[in-house]
C-alpha atoms as a PDB file:
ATOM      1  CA  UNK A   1      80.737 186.991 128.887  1.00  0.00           C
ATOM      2  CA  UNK A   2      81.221 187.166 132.636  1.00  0.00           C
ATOM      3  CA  UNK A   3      78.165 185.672 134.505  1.00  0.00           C
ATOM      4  CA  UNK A   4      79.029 187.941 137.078  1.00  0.00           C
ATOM      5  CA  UNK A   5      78.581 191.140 135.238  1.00  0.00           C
ATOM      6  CA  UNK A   6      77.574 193.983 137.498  1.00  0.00           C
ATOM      7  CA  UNK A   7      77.622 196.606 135.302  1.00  0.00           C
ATOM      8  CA  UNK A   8      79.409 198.102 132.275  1.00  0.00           C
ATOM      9  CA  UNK A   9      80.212 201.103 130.384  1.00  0.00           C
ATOM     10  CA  UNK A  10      80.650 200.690 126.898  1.00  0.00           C
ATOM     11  CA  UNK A  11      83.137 203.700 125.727  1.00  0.00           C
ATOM     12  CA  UNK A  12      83.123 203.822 121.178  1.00  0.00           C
ATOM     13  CA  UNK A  13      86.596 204.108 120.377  1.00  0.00           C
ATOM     14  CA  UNK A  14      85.085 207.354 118.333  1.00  0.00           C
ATOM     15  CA  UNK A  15      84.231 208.501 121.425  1.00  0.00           C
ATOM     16  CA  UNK A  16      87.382 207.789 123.579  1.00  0.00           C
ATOM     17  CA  UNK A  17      89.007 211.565 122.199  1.00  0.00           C
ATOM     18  CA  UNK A  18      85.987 213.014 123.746  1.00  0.00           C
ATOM     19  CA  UNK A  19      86.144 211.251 126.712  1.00  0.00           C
ATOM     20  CA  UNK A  20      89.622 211.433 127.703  1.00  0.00           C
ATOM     21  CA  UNK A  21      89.288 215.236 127.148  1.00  0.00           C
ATOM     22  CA  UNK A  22      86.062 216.132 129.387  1.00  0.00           C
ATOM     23  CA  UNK A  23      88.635 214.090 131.912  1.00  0.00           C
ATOM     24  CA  UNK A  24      91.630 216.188 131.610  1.00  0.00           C
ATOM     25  CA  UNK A  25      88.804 219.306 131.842  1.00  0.00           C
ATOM     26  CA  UNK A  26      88.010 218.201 135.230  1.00  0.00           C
ATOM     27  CA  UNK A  27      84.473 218.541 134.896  1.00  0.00           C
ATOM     28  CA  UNK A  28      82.521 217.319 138.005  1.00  0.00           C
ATOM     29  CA  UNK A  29      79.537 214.527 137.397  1.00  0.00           C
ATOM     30  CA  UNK A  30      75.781 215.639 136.671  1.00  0.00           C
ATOM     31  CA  UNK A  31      74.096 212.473 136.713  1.00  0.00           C
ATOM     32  CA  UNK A  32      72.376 210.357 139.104  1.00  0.00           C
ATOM     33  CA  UNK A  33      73.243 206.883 139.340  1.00  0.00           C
ATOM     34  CA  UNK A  34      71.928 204.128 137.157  1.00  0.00           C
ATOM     35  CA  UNK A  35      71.299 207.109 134.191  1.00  0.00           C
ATOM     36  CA  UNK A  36      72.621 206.908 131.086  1.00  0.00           C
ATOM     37  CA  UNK A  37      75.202 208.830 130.944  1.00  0.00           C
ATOM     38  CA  UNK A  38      78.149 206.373 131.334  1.00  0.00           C
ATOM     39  CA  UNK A  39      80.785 208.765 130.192  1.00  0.00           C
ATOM     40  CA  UNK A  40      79.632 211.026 133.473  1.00  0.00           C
ATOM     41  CA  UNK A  41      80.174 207.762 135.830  1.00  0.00           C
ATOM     42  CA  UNK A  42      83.475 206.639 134.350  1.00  0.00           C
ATOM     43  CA  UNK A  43      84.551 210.810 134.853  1.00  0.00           C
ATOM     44  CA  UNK A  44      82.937 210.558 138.939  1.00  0.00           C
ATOM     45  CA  UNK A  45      84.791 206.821 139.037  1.00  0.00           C
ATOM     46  CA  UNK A  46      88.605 208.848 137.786  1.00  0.00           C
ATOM     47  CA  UNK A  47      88.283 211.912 139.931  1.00  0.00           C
ATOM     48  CA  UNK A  48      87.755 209.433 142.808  1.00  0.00           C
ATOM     49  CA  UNK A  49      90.851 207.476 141.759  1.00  0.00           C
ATOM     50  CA  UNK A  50      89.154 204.416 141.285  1.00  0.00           C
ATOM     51  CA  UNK A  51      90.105 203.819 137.769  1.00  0.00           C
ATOM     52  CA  UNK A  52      93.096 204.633 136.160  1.00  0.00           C
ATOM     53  CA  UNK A  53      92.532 207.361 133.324  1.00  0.00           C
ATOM     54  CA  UNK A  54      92.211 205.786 129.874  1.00  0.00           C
ATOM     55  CA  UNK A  55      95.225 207.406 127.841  1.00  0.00           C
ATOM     56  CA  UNK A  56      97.214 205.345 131.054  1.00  0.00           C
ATOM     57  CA  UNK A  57      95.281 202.133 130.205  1.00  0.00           C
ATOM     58  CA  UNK A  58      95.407 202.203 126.033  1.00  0.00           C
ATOM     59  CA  UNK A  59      99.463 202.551 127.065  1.00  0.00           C
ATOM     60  CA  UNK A  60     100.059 199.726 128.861  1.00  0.00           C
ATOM     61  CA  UNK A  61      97.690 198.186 126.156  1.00  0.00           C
ATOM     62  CA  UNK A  62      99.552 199.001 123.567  1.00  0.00           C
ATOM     63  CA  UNK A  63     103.051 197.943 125.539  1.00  0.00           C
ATOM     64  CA  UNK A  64     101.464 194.169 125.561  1.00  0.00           C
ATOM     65  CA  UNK A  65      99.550 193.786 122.745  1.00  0.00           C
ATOM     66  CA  UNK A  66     100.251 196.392 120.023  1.00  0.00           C
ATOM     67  CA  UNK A  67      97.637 197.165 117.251  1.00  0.00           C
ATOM     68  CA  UNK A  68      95.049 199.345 116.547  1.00  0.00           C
ATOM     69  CA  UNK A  69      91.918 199.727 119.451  1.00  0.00           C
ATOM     70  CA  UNK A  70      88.557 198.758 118.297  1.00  0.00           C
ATOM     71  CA  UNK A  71      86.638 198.322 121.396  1.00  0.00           C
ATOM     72  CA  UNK A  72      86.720 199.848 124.687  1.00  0.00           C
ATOM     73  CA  UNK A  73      84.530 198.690 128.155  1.00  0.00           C
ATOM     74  CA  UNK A  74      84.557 199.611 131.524  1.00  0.00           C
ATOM     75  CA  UNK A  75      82.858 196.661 133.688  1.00  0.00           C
ATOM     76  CA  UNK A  76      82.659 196.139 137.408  1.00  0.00           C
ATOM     77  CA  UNK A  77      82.446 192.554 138.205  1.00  0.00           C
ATOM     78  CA  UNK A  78      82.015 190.867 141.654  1.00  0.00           C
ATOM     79  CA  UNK A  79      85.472 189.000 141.804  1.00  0.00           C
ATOM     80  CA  UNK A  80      87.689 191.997 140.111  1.00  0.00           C
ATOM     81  CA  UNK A  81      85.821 195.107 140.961  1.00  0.00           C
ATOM     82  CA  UNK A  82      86.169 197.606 138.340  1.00  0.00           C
ATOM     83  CA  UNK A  83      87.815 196.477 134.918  1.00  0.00           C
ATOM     84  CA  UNK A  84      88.847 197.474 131.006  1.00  0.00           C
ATOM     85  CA  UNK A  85      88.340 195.317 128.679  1.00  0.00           C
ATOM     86  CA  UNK A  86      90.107 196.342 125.651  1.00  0.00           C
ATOM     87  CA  UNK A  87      89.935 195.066 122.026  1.00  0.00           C
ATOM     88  CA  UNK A  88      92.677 195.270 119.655  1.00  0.00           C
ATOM     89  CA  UNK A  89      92.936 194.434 116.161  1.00  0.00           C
ATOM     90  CA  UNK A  90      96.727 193.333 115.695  1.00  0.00           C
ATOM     91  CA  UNK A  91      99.031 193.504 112.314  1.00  0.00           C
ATOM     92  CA  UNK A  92      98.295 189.828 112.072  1.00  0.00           C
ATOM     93  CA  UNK A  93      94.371 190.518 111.842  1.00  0.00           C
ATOM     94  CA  UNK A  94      93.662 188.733 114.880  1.00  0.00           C
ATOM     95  CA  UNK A  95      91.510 190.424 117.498  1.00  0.00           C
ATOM     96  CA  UNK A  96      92.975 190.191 121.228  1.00  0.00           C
ATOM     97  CA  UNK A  97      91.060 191.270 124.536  1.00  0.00           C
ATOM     98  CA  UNK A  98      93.388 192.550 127.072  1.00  0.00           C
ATOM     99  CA  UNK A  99      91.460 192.699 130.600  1.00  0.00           C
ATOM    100  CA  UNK A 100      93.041 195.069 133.116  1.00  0.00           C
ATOM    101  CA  UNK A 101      92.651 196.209 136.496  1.00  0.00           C
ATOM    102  CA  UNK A 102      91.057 199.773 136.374  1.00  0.00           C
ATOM    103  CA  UNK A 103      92.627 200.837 139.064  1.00  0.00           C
ATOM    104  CA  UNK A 104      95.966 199.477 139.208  1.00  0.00           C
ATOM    105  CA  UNK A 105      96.496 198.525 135.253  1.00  0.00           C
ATOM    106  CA  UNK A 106      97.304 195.332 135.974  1.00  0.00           C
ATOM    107  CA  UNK A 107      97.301 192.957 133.204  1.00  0.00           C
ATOM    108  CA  UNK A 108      94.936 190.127 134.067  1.00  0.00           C
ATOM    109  CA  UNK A 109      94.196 188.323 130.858  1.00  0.00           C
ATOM    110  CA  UNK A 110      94.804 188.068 127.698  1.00  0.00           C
ATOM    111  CA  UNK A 111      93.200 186.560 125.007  1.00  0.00           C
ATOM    112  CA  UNK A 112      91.653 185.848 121.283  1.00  0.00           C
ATOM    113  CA  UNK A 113      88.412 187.346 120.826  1.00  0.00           C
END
């Protein structure tokens, strides 16, 4: 874990369907910040093209490490601003973390869980 964890939103793969379609709705964010509705800040953090939406991200995920997506997070850290983290269980049964720029998609890292 990231000593320099600012803050992240934790998105249930379960939960990613939902997500990605209250998105695509354009629905504009209730919540104050530091609440806990995380899905509301990741939707305020898209419509002001800050982060990439996630159907873009699990795509270039999928391009670079191919598997099935167990995990999903959406971090802002001092030295990368915001950031996915994405877990994927591979054909092999391995677990790999992808990190990628939220806003760009940029690969950063990739690694064994």
């Amino acid at each position: 874990m990231n000593m320099h964890l600012i803050r992240r939103i934790a998105i249930p793969c379960s939960f990613a369907a939902v997500l990605l379609a209250a998105f695509a709705l354009g629905l504009s964010p209730r919540a104050q910040a530091g609440s806990h509705d995380d899905h509301v800040e990741a939707r305020a953090l898209l419509q002001r093209g800050e982060i990439l939406p996630l159907s873009r991200i699990l795509a270039i995920v999928q391009q670079r490490v191919p598997g099935d997506v167990v995990e999903v997070e959406l971090e802002h850290g001092k030295h990368h601003g915001w950031e996915y983290e994405v877990k994927v269980l591979t054909a092999q049964g391995r677990v790999r973390e992808v990190k990628l720029n939220a806003r760009t998609g940029e690969v950063r890292k990739v690694e064994d869980d």
